[in-house]
Protein backbone atom coordinates (compact mmCIF):
# COMPACT_ATOMS: atom_id res chain seq x y z
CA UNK A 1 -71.68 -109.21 4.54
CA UNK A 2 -69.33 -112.38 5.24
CA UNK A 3 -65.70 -111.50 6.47
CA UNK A 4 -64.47 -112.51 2.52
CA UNK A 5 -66.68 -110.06 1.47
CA UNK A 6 -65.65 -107.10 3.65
CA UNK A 7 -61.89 -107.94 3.08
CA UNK A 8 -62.78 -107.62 -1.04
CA UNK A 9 -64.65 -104.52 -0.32
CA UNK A 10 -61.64 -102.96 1.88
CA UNK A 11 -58.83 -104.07 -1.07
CA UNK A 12 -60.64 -102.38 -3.76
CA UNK A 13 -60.85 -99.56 -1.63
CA UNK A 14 -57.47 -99.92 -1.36
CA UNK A 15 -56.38 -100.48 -4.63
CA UNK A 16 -58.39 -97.39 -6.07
CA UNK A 17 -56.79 -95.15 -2.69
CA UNK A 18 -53.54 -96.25 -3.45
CA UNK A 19 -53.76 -95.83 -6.93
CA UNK A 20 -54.91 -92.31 -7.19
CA UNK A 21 -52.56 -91.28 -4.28
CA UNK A 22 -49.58 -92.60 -6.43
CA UNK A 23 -50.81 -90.26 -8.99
CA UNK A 24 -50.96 -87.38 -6.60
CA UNK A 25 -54.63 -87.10 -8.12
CA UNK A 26 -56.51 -85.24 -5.01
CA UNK A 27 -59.28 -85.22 -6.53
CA UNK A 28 -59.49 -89.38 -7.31
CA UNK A 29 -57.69 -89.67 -3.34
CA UNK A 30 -60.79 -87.60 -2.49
CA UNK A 31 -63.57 -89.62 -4.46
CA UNK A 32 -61.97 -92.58 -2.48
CA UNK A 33 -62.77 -91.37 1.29
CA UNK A 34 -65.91 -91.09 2.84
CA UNK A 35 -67.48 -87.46 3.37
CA UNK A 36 -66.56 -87.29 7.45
CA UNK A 37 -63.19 -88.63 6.72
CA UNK A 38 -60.34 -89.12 9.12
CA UNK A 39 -56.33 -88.40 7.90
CA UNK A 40 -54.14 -88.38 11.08
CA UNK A 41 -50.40 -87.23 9.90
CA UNK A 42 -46.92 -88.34 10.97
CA UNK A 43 -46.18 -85.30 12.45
CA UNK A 44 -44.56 -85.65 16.72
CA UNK A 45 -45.53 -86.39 19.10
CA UNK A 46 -49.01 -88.01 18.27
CA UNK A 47 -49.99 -87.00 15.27
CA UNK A 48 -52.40 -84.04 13.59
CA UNK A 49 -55.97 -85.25 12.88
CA UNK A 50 -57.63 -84.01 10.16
CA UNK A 51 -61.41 -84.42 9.38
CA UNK A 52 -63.65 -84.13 6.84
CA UNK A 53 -63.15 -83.75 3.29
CA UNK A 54 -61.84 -80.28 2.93
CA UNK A 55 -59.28 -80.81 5.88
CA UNK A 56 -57.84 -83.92 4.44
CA UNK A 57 -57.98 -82.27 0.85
CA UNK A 58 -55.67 -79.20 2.15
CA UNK A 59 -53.43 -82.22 3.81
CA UNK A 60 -53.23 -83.76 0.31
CA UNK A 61 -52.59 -80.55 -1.50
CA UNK A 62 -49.63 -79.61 0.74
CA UNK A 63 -48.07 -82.79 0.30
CA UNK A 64 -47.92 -83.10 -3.36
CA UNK A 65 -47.30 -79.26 -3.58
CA UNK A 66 -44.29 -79.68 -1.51
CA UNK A 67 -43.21 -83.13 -2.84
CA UNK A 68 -44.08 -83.42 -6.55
CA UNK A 69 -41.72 -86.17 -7.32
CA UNK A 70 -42.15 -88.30 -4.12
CA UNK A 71 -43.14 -91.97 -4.35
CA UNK A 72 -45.17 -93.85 -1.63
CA UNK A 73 -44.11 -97.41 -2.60
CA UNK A 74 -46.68 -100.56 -0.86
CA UNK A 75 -44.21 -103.40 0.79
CA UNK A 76 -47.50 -105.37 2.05
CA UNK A 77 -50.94 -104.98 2.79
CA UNK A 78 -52.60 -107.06 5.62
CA UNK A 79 -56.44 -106.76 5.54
CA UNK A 80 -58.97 -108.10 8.49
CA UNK A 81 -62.49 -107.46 7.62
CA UNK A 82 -62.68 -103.23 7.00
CA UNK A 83 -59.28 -102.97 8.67
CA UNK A 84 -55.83 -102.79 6.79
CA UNK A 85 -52.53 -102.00 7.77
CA UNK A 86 -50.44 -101.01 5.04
CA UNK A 87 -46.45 -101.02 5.07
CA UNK A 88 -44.91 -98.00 3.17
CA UNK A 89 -41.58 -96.51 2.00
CA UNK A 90 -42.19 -92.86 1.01
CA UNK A 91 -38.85 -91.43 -1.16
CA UNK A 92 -38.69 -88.00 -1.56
CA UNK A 93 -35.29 -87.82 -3.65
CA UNK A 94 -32.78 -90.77 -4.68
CA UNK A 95 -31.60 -90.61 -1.01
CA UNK A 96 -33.71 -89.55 1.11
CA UNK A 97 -36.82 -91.98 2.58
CA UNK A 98 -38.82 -92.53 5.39
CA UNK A 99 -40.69 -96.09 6.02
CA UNK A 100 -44.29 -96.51 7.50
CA UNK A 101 -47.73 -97.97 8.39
CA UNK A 102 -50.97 -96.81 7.87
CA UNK A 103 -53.95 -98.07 9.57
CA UNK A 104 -57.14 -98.24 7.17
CA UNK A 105 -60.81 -98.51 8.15
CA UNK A 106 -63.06 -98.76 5.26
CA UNK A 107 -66.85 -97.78 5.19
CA UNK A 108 -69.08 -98.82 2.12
CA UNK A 109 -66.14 -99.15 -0.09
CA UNK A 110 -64.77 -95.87 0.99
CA UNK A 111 -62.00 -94.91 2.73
CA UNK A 112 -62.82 -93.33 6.37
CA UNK A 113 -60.09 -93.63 8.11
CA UNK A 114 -56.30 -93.48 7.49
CA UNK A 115 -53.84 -93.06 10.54
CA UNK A 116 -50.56 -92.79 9.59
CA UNK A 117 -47.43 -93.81 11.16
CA UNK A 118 -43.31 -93.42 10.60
CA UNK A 119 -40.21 -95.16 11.94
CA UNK A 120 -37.73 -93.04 13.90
């Protein structure tokens, strides 16, 4: 696979991540990781790491339970082969937001890793 190739193959996985997650459709967000998936959350000091596909499911559950209404909005996407890093501003209410990165590493056109990381 050249390097244009595995930069096509990691924005579609992207896109159809992304996508779904805006949706708060675990199921599609699900369909889009590979089976030994990796989530690692914002929470202090480094982080909870969650693996496999019924860890990161509960992880996606919670957060949509708890946040029904909240919007993850993309300000840019920089992609390097199966890498991404992916700038974020998630709003929870009119006023309240948090910006972030997440670091992607794509597999086969699926989603295996996604370490996540907030300002402040």
């Amino acid at each position: 696979m050249t390097a244009i190739d595995a930069a096509e193959e990691t924005r579609g996985a992207l896109d159809r991540f992304n996508d779904a997650f805006g949706r708060h459709d675990v199921d599609a967000v699900m369909a889009a990781m590979t089976p030994d998936c990796v989530f690692e959350d914002t929470t202090a000091p480094d982080g909870g790491r969650h693996q496999g596909t019924e860890a990161v499911r509960r992880c996606w559950e919670q957060l949509f339970a708890a946040s029904p209404d909240a919007v993850f909005d993309t300000e840019d996407v920089l992609i390097a082969g199966d890498r991404a890093v992916v700038c974020w501003r998630y709003r929870w209410s009119q006023d309240g937001h948090v910006r972030g990165v997440d670091v992607f590493r794509v597999v086969g056109g699926l989603v295996a890793e996604k370490l996540s990381y907030v300002k402040g």
